[in-house]
N, C-alpha and C. Protein backbone atom coordinates (compact mmCIF):
# COMPACT_ATOMS: atom_id res chain seq x y z
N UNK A 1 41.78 -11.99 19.14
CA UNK A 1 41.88 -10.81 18.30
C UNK A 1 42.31 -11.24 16.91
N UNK A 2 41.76 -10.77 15.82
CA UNK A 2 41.46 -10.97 14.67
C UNK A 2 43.12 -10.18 14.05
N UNK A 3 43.70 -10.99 12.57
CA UNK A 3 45.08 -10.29 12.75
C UNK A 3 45.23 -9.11 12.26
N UNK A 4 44.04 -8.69 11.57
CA UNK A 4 43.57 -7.63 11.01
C UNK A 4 43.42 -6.53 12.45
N UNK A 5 42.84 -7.06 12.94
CA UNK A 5 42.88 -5.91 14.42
C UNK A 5 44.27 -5.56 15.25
N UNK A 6 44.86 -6.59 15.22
CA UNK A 6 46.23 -6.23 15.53
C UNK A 6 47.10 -5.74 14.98
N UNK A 7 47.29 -4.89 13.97
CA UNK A 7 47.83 -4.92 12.64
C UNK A 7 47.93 -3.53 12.68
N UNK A 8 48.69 -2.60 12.22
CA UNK A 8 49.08 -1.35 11.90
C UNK A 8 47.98 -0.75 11.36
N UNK A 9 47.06 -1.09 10.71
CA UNK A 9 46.21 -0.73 9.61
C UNK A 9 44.96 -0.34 10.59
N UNK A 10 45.32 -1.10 11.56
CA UNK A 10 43.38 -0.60 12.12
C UNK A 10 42.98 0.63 12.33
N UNK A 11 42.22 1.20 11.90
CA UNK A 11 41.82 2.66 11.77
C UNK A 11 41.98 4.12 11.16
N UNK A 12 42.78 3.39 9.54
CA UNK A 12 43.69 3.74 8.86
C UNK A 12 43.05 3.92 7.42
N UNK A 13 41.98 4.47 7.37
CA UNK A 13 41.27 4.34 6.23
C UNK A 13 41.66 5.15 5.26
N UNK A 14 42.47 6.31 6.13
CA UNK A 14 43.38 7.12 4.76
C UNK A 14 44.33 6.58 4.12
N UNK A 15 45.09 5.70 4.95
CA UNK A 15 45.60 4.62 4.16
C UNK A 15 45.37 3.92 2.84
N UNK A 16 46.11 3.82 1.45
CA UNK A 16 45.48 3.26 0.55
C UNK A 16 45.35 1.63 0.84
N UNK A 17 46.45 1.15 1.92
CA UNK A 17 46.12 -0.35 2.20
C UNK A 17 45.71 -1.11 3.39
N UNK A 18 44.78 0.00 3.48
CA UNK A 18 43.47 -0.16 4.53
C UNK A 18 42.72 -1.21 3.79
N UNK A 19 41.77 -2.56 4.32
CA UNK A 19 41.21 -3.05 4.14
C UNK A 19 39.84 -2.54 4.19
N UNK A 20 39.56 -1.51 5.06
CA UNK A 20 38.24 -1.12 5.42
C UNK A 20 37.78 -0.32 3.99
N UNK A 21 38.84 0.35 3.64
CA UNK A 21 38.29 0.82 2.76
C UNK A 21 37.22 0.60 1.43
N UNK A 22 37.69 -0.65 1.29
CA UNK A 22 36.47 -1.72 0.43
C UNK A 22 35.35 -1.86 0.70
N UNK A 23 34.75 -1.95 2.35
CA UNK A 23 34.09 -2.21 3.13
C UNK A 23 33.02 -0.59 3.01
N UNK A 24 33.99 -0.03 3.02
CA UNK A 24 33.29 1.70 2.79
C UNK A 24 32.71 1.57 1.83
N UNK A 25 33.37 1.63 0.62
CA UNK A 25 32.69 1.50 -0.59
C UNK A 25 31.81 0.85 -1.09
N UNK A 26 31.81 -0.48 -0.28
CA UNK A 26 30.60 -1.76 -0.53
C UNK A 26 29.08 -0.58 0.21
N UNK A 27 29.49 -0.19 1.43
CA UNK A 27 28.22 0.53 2.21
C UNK A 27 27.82 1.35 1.57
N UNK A 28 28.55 2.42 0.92
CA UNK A 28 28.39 3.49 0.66
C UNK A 28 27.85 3.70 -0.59
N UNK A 29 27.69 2.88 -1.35
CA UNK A 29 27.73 2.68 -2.62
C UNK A 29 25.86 3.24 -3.33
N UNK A 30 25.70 3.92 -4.44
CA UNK A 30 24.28 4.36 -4.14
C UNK A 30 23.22 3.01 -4.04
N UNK A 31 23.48 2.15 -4.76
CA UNK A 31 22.52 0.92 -4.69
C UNK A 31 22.86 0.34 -2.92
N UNK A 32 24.15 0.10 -2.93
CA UNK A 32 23.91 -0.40 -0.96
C UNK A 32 23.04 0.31 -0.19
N UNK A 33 22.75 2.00 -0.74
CA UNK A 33 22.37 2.59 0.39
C UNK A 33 21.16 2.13 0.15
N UNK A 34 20.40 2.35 -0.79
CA UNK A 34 19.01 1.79 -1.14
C UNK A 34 18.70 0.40 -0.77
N UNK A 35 19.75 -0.33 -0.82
CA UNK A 35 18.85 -1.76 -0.42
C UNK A 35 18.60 -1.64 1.14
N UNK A 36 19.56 -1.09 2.18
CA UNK A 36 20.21 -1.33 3.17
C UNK A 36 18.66 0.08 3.97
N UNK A 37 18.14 0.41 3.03
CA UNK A 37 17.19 1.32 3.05
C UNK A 37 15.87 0.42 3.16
N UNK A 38 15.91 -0.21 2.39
CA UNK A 38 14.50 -1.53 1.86
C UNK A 38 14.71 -2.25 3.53
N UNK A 39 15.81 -2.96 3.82
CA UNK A 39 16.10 -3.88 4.45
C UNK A 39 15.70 -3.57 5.53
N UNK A 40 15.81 -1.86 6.20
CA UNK A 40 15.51 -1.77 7.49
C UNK A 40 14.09 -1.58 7.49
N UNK A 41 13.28 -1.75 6.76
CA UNK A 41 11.95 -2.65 7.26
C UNK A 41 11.27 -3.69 7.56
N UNK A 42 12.47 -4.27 7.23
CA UNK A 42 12.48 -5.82 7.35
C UNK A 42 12.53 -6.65 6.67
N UNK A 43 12.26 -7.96 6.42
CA UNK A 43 12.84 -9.19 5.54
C UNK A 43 12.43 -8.85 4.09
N UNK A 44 12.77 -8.98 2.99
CA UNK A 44 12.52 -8.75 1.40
C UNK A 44 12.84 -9.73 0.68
N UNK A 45 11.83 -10.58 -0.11
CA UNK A 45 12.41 -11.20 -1.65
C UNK A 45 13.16 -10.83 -2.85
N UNK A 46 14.02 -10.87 -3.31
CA UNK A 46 14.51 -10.15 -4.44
C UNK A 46 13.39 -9.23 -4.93
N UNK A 47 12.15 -10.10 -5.30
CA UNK A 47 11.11 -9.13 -6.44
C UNK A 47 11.05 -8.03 -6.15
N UNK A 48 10.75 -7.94 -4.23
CA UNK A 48 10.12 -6.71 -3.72
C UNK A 48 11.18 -5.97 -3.72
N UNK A 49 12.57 -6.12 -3.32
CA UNK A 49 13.20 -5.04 -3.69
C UNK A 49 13.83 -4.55 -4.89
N UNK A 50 13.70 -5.40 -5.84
CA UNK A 50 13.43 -5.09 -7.37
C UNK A 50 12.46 -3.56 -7.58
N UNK A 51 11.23 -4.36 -6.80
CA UNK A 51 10.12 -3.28 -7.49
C UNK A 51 10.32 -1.96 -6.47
N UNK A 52 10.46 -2.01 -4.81
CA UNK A 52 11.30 -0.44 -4.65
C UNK A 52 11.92 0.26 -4.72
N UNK A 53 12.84 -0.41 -5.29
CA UNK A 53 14.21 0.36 -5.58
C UNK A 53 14.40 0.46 -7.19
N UNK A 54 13.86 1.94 -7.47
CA UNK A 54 13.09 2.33 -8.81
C UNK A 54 14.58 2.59 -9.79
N UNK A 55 14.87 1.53 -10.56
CA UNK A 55 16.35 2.19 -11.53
C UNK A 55 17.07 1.00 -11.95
N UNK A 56 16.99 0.12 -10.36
CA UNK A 56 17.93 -0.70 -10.48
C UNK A 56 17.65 -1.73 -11.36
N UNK A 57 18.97 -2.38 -11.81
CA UNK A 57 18.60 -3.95 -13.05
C UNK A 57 18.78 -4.74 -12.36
N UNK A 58 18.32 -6.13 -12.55
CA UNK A 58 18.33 -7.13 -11.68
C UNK A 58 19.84 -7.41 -11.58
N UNK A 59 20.58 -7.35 -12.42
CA UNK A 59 22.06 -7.74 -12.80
C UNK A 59 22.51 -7.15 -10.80
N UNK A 60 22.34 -5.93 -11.00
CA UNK A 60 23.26 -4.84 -9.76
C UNK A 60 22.66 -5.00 -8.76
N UNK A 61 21.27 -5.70 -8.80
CA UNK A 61 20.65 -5.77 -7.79
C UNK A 61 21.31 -6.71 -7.22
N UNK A 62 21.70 -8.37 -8.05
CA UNK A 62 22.12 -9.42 -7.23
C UNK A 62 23.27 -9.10 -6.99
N UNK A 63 23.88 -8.85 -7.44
CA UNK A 63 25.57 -7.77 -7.03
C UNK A 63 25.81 -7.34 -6.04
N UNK A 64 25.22 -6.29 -6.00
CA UNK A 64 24.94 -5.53 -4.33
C UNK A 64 24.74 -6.13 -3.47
N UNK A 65 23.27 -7.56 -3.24
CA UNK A 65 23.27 -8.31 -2.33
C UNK A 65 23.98 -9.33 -2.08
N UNK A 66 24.91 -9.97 -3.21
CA UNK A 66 25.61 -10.83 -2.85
C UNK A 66 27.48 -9.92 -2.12
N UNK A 67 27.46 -8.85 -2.91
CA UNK A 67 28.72 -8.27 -2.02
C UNK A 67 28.37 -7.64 -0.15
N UNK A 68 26.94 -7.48 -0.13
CA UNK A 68 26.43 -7.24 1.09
C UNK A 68 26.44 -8.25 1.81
N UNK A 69 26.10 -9.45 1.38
CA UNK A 69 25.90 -11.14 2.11
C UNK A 69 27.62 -11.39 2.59
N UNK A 70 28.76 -10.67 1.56
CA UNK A 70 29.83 -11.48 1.63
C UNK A 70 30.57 -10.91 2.98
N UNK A 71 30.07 -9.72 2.77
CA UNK A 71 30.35 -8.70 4.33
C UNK A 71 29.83 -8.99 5.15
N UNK A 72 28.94 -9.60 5.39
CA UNK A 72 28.59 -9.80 6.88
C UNK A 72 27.43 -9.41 6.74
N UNK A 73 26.71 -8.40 5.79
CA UNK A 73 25.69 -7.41 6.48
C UNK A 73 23.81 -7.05 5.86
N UNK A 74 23.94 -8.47 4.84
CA UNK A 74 23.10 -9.58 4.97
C UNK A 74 22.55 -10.78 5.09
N UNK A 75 21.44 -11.97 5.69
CA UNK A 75 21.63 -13.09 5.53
C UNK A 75 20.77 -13.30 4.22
N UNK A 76 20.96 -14.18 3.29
CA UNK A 76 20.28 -14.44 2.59
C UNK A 76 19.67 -15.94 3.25
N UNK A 77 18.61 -16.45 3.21
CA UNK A 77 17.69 -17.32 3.45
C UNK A 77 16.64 -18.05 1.89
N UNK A 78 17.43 -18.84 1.72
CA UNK A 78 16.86 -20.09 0.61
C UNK A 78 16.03 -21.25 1.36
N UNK A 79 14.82 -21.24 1.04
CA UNK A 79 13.94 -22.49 1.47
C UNK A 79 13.94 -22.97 0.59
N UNK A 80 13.37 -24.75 1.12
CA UNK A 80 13.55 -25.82 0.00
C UNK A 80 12.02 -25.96 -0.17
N UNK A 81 11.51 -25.19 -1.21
CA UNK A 81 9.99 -24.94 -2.15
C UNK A 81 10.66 -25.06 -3.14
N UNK A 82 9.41 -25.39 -4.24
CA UNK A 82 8.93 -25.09 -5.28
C UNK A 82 7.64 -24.26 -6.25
N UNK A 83 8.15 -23.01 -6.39
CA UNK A 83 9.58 -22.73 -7.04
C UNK A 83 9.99 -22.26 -5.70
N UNK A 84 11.22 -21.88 -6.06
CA UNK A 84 12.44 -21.34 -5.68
C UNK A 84 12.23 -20.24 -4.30
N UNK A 85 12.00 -19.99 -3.13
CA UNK A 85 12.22 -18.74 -1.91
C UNK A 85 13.37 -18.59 -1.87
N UNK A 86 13.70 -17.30 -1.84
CA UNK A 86 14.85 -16.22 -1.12
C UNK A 86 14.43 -15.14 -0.47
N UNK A 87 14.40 -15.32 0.90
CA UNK A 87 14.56 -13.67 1.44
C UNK A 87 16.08 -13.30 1.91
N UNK A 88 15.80 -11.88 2.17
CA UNK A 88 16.75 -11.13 2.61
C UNK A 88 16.88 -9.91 3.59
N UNK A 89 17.62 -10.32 4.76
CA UNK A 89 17.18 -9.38 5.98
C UNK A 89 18.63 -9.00 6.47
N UNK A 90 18.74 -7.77 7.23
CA UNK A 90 19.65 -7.19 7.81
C UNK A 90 20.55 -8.35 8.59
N UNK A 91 21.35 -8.65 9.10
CA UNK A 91 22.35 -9.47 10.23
C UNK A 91 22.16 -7.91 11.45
N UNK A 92 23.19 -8.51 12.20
CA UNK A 92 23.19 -7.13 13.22
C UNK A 92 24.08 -6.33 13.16
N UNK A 93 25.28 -6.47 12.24
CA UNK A 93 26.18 -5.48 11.96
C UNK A 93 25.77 -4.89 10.67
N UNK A 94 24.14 -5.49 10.07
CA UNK A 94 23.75 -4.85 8.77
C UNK A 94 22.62 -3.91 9.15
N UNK A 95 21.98 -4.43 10.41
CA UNK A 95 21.49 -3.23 10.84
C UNK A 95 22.10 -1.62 11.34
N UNK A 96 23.23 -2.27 12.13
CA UNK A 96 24.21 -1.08 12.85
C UNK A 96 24.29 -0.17 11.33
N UNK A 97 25.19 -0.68 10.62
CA UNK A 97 25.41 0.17 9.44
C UNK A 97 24.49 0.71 8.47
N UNK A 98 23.24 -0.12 8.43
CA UNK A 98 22.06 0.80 7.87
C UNK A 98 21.74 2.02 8.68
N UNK A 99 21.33 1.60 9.96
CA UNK A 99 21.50 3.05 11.18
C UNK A 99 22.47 3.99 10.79
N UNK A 100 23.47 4.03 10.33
CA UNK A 100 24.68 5.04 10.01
C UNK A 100 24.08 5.51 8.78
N UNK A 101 24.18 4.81 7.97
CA UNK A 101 23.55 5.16 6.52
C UNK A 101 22.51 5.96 6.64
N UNK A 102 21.57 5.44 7.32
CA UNK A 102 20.62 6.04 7.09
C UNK A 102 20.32 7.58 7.98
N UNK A 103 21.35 7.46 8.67
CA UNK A 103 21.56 9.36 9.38
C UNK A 103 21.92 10.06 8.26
N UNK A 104 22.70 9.66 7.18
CA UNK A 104 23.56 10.34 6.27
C UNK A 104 22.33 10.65 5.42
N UNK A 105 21.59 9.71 5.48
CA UNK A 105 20.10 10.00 4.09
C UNK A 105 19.23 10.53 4.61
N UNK A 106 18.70 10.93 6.00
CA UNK A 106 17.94 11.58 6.45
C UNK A 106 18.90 12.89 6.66
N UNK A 107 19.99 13.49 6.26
CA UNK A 107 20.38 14.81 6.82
C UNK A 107 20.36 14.89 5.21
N UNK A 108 20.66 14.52 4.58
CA UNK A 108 20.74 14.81 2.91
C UNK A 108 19.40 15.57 2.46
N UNK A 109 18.91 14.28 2.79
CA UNK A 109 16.75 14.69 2.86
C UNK A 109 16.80 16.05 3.45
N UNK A 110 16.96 16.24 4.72
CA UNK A 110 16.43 17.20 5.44
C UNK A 110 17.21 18.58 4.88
N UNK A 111 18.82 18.58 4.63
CA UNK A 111 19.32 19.77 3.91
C UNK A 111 19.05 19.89 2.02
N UNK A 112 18.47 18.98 1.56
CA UNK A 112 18.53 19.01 -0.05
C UNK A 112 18.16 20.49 -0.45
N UNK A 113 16.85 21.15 -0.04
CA UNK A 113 16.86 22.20 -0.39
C UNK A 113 17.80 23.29 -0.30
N UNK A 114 18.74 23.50 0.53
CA UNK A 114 19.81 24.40 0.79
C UNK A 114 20.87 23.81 0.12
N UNK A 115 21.08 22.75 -0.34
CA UNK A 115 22.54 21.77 -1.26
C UNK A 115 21.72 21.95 -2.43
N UNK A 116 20.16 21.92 -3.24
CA UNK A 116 20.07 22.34 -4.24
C UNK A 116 20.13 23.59 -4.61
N UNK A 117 19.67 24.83 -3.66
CA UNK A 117 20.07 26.21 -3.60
C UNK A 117 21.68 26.51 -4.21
N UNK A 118 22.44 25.40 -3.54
CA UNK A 118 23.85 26.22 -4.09
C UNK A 118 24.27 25.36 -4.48
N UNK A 119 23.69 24.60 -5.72
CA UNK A 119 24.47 24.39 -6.75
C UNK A 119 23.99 25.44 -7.96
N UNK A 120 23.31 26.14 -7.49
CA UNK A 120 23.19 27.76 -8.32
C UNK A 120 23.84 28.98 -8.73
């Protein structure tokens, strides 16, 4: 058991010195949700999720995936070519949490018209 799991804090996210809470914010974040969106179709090069994910700068793009890589909840994969390969695919606790995410973006989707209604 991890000392973090043993620890007063586990499950304590109202807590301001909850660790998880970082962890929230890394997921939750609007660019995480979008990549973590790309990802659950499967493996991606930077470019391609450059070019779906309509807004983002490359700057926030590598941001996002490198604070996603640092969590656990992507692998990044560098081959030795020339030039340069990187893909990028879910792990299995990056799938679990895209699955979560992505309930939250399919009920958003599915209620938007009644949440744009009343902001009227």
């Amino acid at each position: 058991m991890s000392a973090y799991a043993s620890s007063k804090l586990l499950g304590q996210v109202l807590s301001s010195e909850c660790p998880s809470r970082k962890i929230l914010e890394h997921l939750t974040s609007k660019w995480a949700v979008l990549v973590l969106r790309c990802l659950s179709d499967g493996v991606h090069r930077f470019s391609e999720l450059k070019q779906r994910i309509e807004g983002i700068s490359e700057k926030m793009l590598a941001q996002t995936l490198k604070t996603l890589e640092q969590d656990g909840f992507i692998l990044r994969t560098v081959y030795p070519v020339v030039p340069p390969k990187v893909e990028y695919q879910l792990t299995i606790s990056g799938s679990q949490a895209a699955e979560k995410v992505m309930y939250l973006v399919g009920w958003i989707e599915m209620k938007l018209p009644e949440i744009l209604e009343g902001k009227k």
